[in-house]
C-alpha atoms as a PDB file:
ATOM      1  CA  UNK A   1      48.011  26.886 239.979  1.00  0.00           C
ATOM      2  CA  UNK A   2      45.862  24.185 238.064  1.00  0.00           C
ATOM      3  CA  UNK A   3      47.789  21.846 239.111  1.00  0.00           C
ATOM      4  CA  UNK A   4      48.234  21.849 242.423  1.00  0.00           C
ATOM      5  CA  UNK A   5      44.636  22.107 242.820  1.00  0.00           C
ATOM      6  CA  UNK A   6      43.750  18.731 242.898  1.00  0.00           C
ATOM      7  CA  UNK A   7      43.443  16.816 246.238  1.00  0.00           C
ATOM      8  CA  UNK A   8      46.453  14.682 247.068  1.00  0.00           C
ATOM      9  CA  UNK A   9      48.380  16.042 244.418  1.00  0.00           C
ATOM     10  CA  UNK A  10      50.590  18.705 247.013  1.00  0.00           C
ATOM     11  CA  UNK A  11      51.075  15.669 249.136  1.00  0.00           C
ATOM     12  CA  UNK A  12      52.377  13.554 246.494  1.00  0.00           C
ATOM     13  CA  UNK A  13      55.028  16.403 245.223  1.00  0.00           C
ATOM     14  CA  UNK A  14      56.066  16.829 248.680  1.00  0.00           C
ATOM     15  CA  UNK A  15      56.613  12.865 249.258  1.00  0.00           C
ATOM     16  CA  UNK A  16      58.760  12.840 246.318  1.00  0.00           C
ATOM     17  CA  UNK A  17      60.809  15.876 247.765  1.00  0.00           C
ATOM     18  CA  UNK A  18      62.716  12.770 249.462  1.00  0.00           C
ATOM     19  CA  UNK A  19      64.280  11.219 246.340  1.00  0.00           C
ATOM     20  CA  UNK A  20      62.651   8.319 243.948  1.00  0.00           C
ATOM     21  CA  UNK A  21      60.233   5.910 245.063  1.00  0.00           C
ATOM     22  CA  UNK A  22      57.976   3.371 244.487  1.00  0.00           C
ATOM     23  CA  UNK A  23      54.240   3.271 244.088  1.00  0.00           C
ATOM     24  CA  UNK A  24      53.516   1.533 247.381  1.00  0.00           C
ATOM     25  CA  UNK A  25      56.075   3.452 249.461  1.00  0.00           C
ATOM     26  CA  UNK A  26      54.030   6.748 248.231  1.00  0.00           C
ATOM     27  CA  UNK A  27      50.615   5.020 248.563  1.00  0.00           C
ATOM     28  CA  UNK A  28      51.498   3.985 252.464  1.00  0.00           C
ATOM     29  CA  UNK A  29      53.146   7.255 253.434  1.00  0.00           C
ATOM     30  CA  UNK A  30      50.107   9.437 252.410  1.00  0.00           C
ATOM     31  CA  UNK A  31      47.334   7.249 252.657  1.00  0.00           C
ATOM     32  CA  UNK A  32      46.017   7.617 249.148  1.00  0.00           C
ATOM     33  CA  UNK A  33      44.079   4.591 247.291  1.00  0.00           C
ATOM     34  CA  UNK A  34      46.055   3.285 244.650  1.00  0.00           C
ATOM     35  CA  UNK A  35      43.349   4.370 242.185  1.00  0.00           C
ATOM     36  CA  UNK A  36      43.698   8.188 242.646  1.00  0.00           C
ATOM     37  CA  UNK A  37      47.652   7.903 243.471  1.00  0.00           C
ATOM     38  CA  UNK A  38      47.686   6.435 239.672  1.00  0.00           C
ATOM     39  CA  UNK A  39      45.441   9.273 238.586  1.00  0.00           C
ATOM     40  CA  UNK A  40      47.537  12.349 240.468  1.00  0.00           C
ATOM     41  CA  UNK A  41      51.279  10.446 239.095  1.00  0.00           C
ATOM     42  CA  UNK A  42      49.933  10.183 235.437  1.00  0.00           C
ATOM     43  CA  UNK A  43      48.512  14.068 235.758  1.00  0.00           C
ATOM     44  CA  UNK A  44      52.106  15.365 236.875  1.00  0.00           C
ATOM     45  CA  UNK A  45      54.317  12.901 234.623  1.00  0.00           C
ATOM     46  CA  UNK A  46      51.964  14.787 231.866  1.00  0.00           C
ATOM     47  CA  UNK A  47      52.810  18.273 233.058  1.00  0.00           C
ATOM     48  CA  UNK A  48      56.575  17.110 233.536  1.00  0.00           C
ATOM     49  CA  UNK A  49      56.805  17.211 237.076  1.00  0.00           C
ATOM     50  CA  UNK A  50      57.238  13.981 237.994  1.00  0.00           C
ATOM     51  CA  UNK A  51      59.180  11.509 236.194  1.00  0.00           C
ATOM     52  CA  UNK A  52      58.394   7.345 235.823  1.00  0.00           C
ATOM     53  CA  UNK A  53      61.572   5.012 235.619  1.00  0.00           C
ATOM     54  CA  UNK A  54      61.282   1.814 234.662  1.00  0.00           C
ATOM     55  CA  UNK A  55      63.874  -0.643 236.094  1.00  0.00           C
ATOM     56  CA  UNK A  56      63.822  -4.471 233.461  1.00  0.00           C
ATOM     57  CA  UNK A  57      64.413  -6.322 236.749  1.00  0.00           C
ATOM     58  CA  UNK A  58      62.121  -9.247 237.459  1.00  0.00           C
ATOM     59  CA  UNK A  59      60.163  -8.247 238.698  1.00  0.00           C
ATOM     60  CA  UNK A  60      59.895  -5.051 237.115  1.00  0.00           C
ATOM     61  CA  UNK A  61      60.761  -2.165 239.631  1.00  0.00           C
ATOM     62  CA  UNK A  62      59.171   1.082 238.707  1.00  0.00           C
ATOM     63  CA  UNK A  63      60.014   4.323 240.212  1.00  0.00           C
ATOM     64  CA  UNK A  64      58.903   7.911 240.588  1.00  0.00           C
ATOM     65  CA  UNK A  65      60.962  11.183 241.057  1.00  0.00           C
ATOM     66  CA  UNK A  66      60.680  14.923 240.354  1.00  0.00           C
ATOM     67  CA  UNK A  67      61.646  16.357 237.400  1.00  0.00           C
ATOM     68  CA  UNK A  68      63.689  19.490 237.356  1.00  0.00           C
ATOM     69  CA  UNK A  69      60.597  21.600 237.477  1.00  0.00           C
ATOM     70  CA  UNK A  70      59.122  19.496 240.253  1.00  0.00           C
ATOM     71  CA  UNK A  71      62.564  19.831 242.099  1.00  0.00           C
ATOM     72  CA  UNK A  72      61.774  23.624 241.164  1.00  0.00           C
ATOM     73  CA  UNK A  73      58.380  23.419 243.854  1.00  0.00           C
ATOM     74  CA  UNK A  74      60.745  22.991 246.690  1.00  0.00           C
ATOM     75  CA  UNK A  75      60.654  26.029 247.971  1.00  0.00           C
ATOM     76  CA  UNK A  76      57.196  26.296 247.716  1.00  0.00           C
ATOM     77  CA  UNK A  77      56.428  23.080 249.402  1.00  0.00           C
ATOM     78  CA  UNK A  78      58.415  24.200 251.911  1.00  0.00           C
ATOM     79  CA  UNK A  79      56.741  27.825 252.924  1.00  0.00           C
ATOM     80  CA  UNK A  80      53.613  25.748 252.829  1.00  0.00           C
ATOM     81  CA  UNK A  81      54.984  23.394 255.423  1.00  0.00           C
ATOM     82  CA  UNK A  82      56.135  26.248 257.658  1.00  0.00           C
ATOM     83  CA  UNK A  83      52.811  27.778 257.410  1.00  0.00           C
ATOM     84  CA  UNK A  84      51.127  24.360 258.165  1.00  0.00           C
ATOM     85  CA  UNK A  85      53.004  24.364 261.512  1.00  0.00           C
ATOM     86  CA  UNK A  86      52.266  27.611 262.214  1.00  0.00           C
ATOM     87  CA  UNK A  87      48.875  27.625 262.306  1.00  0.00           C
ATOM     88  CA  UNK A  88      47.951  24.099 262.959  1.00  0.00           C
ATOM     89  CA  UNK A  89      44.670  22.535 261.620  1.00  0.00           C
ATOM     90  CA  UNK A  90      41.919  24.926 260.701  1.00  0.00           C
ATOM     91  CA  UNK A  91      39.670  22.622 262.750  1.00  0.00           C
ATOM     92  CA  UNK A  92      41.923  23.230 265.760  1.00  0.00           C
ATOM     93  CA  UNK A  93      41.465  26.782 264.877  1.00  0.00           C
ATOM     94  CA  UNK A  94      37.573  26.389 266.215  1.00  0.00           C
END
């Protein structure tokens, strides 16, 4: 559960849920600063849930997927997102 903990972290898993992409394509789509997106991908390419490919195109193309046991979080991610729709915003919720 550590590691879903962090802020931005669910949000980057569930990004990646689409197939490999870029840095920028994840940093635009969640509105993350570049900073902490480079933080959260290091953190799960540690615990082997995200994987970094390096293209040797010039320039060099770098791209992120899920691992197996990232791929595994699916179904998780996905109860989560049914929930979210469910019952909205907590701030709604006032």
């Amino acid at each position: 559960m550590n590691i879903l903990s962090k802020r931005w972290t669910g949000l980057v898993i569930y990004q990646l849920l689409t197939g490999p992409q870029r840095f920028c394509t994840i940093q635009s789509s969640i509105g993350i600063s570049g900073r902490l997106l480079s933080d959260r991908l290091n953190h799960l390419e540690n615990e082997g849930i995200v994987k970094r490919e390096v293209y040797p195109e010039i320039p060099i193309r770098i791209e992120y997927s899920l691992t197996e046991k990232g791929l595994a979080l699916k179904p998780l991610m996905e109860e989560l997102e049914i929930w979210s729709q469910t019952w909205g915003d907590i701030e709604d919720m006032k």
